[in-house]
C-alpha atoms as a PDB file:
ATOM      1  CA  UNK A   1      -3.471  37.354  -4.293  1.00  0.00           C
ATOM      2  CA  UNK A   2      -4.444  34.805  -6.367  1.00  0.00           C
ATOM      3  CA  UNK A   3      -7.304  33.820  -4.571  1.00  0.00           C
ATOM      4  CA  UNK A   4      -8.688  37.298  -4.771  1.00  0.00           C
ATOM      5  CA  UNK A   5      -8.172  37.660  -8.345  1.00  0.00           C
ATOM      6  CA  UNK A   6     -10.085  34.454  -9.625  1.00  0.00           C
ATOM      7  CA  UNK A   7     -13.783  34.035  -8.781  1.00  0.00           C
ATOM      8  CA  UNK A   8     -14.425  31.496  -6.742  1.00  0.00           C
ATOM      9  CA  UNK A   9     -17.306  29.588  -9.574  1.00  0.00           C
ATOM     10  CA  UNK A  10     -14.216  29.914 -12.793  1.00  0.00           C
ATOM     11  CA  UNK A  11     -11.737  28.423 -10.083  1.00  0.00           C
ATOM     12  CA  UNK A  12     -13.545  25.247  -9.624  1.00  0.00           C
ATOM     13  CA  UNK A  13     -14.482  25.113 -13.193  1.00  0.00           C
ATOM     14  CA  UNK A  14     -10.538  25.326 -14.186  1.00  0.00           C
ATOM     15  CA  UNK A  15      -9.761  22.674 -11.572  1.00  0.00           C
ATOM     16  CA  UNK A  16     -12.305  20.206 -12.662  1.00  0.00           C
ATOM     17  CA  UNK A  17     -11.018  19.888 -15.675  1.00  0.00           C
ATOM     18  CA  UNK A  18      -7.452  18.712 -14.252  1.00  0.00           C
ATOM     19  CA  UNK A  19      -6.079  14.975 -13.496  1.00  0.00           C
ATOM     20  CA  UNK A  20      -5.609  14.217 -10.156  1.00  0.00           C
ATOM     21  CA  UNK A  21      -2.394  14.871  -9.832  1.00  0.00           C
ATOM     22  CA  UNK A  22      -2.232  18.052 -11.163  1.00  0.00           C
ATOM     23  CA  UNK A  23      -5.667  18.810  -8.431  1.00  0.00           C
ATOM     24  CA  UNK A  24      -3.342  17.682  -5.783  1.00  0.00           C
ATOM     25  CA  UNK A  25      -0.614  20.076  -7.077  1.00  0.00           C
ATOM     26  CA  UNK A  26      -2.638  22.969  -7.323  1.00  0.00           C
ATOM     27  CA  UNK A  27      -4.343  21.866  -3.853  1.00  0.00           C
ATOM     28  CA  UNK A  28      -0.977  23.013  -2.675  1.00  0.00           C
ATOM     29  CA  UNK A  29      -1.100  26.258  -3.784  1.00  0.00           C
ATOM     30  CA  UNK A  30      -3.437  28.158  -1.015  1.00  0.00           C
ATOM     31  CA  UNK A  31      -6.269  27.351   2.059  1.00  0.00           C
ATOM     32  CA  UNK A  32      -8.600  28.576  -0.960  1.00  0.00           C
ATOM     33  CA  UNK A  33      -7.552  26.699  -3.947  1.00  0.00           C
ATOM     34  CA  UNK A  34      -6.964  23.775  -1.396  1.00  0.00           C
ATOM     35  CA  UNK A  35     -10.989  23.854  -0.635  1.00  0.00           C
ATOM     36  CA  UNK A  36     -11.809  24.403  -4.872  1.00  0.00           C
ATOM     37  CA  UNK A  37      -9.787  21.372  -5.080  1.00  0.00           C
ATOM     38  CA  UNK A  38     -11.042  19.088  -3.114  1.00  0.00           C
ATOM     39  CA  UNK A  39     -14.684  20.077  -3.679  1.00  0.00           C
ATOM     40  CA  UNK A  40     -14.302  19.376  -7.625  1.00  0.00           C
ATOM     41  CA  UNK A  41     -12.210  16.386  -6.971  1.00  0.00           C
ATOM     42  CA  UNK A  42     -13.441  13.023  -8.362  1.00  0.00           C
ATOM     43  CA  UNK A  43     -12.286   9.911  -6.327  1.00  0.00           C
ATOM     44  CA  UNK A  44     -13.665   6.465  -8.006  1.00  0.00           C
ATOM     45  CA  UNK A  45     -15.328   3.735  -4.976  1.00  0.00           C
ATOM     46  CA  UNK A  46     -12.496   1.848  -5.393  1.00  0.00           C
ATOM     47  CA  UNK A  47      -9.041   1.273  -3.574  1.00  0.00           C
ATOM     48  CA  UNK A  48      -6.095   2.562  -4.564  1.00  0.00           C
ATOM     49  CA  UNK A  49      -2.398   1.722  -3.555  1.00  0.00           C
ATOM     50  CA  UNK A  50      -0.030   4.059  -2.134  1.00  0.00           C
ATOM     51  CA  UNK A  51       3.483   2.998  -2.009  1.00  0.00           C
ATOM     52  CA  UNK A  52       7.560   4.794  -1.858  1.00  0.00           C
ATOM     53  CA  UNK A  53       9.594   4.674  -4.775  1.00  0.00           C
ATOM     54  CA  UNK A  54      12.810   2.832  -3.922  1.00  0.00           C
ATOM     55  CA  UNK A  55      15.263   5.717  -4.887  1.00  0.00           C
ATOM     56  CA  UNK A  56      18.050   7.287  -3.637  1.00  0.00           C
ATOM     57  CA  UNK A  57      16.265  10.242  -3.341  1.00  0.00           C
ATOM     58  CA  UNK A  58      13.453   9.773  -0.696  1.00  0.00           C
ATOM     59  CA  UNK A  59      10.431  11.520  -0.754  1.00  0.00           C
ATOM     60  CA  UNK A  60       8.385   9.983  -4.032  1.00  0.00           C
ATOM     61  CA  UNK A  61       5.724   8.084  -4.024  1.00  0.00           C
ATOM     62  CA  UNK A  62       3.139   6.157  -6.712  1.00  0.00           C
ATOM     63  CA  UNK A  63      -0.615   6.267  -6.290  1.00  0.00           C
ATOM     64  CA  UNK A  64      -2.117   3.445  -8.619  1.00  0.00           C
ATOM     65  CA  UNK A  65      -5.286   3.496  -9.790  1.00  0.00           C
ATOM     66  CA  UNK A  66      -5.381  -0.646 -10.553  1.00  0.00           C
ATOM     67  CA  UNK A  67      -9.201  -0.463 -11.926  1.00  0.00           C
ATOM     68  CA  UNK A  68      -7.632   1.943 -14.575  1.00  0.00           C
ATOM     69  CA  UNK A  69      -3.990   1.011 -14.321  1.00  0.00           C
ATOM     70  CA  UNK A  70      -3.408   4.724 -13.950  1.00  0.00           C
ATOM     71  CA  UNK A  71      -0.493   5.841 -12.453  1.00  0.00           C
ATOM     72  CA  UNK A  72       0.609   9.143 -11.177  1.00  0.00           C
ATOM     73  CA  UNK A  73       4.290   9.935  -9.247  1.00  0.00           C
ATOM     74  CA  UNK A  74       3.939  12.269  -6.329  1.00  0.00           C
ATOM     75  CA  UNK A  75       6.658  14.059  -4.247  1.00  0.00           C
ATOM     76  CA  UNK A  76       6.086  14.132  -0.240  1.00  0.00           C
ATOM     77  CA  UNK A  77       8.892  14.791   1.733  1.00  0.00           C
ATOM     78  CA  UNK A  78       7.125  14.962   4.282  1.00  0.00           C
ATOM     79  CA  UNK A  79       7.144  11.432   4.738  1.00  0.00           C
ATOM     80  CA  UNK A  80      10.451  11.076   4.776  1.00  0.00           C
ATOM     81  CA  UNK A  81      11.652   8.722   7.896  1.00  0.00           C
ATOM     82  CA  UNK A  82       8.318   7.030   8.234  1.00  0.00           C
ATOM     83  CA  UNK A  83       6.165   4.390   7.456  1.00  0.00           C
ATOM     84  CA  UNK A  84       2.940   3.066   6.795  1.00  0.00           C
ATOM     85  CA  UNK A  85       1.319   1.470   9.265  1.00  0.00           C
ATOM     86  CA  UNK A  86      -2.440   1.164   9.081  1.00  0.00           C
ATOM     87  CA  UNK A  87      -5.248   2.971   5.948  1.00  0.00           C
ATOM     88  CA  UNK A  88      -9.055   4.005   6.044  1.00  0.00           C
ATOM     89  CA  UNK A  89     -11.169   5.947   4.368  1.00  0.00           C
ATOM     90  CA  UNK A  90      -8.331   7.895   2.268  1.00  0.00           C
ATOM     91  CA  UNK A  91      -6.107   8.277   5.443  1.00  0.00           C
ATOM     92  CA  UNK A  92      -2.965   7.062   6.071  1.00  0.00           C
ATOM     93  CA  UNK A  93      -1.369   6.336   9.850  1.00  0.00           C
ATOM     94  CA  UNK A  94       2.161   7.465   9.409  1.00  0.00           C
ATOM     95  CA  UNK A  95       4.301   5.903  12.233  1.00  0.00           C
ATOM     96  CA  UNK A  96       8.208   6.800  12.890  1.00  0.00           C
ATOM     97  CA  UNK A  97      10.755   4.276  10.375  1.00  0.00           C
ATOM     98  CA  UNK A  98      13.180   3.219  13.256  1.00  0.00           C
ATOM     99  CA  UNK A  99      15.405   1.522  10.060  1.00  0.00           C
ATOM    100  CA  UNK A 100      16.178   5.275   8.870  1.00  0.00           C
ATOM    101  CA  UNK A 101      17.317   6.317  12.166  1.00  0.00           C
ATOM    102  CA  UNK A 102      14.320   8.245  13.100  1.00  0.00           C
ATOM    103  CA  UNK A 103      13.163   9.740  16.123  1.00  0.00           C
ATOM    104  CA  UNK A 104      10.962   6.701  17.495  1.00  0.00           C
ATOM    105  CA  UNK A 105       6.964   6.988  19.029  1.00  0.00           C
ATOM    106  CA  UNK A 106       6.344   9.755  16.003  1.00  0.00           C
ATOM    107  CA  UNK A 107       2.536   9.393  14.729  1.00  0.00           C
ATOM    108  CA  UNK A 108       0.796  11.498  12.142  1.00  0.00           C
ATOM    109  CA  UNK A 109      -2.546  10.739  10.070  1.00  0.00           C
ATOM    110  CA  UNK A 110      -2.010  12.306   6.800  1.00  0.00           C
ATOM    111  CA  UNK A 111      -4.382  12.347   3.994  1.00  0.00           C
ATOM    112  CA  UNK A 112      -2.118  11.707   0.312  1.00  0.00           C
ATOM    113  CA  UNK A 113      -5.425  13.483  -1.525  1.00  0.00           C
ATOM    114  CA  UNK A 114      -5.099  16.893   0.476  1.00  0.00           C
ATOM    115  CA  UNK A 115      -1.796  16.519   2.522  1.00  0.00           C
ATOM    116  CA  UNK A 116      -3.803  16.970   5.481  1.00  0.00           C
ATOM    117  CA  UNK A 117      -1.877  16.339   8.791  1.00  0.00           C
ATOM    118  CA  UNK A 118      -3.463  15.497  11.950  1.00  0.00           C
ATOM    119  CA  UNK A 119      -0.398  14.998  14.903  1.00  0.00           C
ATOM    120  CA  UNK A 120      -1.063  12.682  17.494  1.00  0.00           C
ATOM    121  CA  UNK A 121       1.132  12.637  21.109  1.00  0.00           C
ATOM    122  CA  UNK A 122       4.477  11.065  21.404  1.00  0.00           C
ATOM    123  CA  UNK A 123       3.904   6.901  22.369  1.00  0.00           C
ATOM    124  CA  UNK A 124       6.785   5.420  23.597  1.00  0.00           C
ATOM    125  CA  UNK A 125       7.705   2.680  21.018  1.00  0.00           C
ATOM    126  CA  UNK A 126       7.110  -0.870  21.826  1.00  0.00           C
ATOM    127  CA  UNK A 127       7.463  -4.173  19.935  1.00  0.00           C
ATOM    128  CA  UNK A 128       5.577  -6.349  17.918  1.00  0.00           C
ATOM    129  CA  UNK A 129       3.027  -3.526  18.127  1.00  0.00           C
ATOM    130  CA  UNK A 130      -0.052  -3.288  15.999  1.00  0.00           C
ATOM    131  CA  UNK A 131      -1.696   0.571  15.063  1.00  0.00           C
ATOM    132  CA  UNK A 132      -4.891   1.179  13.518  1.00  0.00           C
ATOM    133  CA  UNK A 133      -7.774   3.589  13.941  1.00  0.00           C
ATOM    134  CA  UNK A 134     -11.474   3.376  13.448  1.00  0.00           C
ATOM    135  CA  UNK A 135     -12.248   6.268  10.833  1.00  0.00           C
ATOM    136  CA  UNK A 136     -11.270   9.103   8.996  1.00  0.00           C
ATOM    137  CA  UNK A 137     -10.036  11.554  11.798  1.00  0.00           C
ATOM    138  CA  UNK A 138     -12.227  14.251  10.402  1.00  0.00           C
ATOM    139  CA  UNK A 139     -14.863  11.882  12.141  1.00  0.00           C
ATOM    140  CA  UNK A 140     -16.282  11.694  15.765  1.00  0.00           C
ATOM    141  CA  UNK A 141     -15.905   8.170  15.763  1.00  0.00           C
ATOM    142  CA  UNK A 142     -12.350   8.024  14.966  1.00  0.00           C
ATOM    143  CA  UNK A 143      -9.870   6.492  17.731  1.00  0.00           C
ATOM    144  CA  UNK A 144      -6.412   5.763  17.213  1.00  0.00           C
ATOM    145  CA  UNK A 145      -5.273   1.814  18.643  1.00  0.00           C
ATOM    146  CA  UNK A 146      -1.783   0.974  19.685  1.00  0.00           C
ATOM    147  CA  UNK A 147      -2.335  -3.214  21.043  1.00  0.00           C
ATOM    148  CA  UNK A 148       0.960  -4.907  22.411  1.00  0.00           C
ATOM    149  CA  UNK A 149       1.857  -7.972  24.782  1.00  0.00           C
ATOM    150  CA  UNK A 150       4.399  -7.886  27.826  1.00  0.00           C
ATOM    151  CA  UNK A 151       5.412 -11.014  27.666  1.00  0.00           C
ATOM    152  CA  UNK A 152       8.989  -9.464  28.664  1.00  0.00           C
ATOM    153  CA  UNK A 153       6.967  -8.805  31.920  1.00  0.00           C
ATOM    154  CA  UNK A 154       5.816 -11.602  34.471  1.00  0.00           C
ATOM    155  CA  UNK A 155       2.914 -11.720  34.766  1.00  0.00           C
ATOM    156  CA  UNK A 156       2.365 -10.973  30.947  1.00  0.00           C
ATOM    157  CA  UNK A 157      -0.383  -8.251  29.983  1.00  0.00           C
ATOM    158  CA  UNK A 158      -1.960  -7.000  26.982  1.00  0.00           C
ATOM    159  CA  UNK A 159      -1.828  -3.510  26.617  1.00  0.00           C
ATOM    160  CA  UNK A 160      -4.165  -1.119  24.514  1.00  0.00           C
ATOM    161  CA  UNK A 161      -3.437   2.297  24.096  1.00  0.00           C
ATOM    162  CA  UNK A 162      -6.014   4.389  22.825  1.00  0.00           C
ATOM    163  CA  UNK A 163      -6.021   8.469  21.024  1.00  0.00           C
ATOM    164  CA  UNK A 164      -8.487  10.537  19.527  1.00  0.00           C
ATOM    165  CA  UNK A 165      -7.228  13.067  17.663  1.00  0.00           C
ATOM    166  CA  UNK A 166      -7.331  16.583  19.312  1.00  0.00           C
ATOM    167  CA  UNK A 167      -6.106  14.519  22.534  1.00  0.00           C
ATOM    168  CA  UNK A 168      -2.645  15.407  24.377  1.00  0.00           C
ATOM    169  CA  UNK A 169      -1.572  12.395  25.816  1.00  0.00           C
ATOM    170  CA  UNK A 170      -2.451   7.912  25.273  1.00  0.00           C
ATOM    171  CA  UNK A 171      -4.921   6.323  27.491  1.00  0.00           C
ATOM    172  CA  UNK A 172      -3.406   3.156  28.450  1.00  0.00           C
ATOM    173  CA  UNK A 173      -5.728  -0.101  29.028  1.00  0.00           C
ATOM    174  CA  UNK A 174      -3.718  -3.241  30.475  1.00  0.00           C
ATOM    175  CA  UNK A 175      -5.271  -6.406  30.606  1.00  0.00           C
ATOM    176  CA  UNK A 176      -4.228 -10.117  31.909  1.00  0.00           C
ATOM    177  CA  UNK A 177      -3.183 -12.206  29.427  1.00  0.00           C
ATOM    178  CA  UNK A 178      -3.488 -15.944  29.996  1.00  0.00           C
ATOM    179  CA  UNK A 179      -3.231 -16.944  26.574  1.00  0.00           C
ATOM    180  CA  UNK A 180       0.222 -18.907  25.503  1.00  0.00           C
ATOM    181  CA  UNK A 181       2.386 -16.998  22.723  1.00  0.00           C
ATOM    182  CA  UNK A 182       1.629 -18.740  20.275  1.00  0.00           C
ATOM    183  CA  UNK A 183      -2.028 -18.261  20.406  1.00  0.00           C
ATOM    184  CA  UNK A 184      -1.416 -14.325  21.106  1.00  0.00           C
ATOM    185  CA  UNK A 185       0.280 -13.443  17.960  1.00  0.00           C
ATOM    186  CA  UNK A 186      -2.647 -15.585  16.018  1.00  0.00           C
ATOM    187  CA  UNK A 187      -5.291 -13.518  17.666  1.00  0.00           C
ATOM    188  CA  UNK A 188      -3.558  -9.830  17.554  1.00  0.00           C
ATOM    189  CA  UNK A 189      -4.741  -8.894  14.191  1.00  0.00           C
ATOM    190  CA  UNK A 190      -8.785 -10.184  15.111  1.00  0.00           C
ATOM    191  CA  UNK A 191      -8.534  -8.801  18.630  1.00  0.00           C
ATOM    192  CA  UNK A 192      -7.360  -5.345  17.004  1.00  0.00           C
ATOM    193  CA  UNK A 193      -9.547  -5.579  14.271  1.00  0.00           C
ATOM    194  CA  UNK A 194     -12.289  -6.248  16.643  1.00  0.00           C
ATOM    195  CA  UNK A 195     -11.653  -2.852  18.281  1.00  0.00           C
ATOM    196  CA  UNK A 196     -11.896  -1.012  15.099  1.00  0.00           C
ATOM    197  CA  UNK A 197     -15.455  -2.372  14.004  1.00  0.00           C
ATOM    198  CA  UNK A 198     -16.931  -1.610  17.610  1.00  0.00           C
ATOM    199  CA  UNK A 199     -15.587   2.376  17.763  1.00  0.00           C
ATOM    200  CA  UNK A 200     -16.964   2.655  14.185  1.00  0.00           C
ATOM    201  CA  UNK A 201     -20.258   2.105  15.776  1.00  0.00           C
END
């Protein structure tokens, strides 16, 4: 009821005058509050790091504001089991921690700011594997890239899977590879990165 009881102009005047952790908090509250937060919320240009807390209580995390050096604790246990794999535009790709004995090929895109959660399909879980995706998924232009090498495979390929969010299942793309090994782990990160700035187009 609380939503009914607080006009909707007073709301977003009482949570504009909060720090940003106590917007996310309230964000939590309901879909309505959620949508007064986020509209009054104030998010400087800059980057900000996102990292665990190494206690023996999982679930904590920092955001750091370095421009500021303003820190604020947060609690998502949520993201307990995973990892951080790849950031953009406020997003995080969440990928399964196989070190805590979780469930591997797990991938989420969650937003720290809103505690959004977009689920993408089960991948089955490769090796020296590299993630990343184009844009914010709230964006047409955002795909999700999973690039790998068989070199346990003769001949050797370099395989690409590819997700947009909303999508059930990976679209696999496996090309040749004729480089040597050494020249294939120098390239991954350009080849991948490569990927990203054309599907931002």
């Amino acid at each position: 009821m609380w939503n009914m009881n607080i006009p909707s102009d007073l709301l977003q005047e009482i949570l504009s005058r909060l720090s940003l952790k106590a917007n996310i908090q309230a964000s939590t509250v309901c879909k309505t509050w959620r949508e007064a937060a986020v509209s009054v919320r104030e998010l400087q240009p800059h980057p900000w790091l996102f990292y665990p807390l190494k206690e023996p209580e999982e679930g904590n995390y920092i955001l750091f504001d370095p421009s500021r050096s303003q820190t604020y604790k947060l609690n998502f246990p949520e993201l307990q089991g995973y990892a951080f794999s790849y950031s953009r535009d406020g997003w995080l790709l969440v990928v399964t921690n196989i070190q805590k004995g979780a469930v591997p090929g797990l991938f989420f895109l969650f937003n720290p700011f809103t505690r959004e959660h977009i689920y993408l399909p089960t991948l089955k879980p490769k090796s020296n594997v590299c993630l990343a995706f184009s844009a914010a998924p709230t964006s047409s232009r955002c795909l999700v890239i999973s690039l790998n090498d068989s070199y346990s495979r003769t001949p050797s390929y370099i395989l690409i899977d590819t997700c947009r969010p909303g999508e059930t299942v990976w679209t696999t793309h496996r090309y040749k590879n004729k480089l040597p090994r050494g020249r294939w782990n120098d390239l991954k990160m350009y080849i991948l990165y490569q990927f990203v700035k054309y599907y931002r187009r």
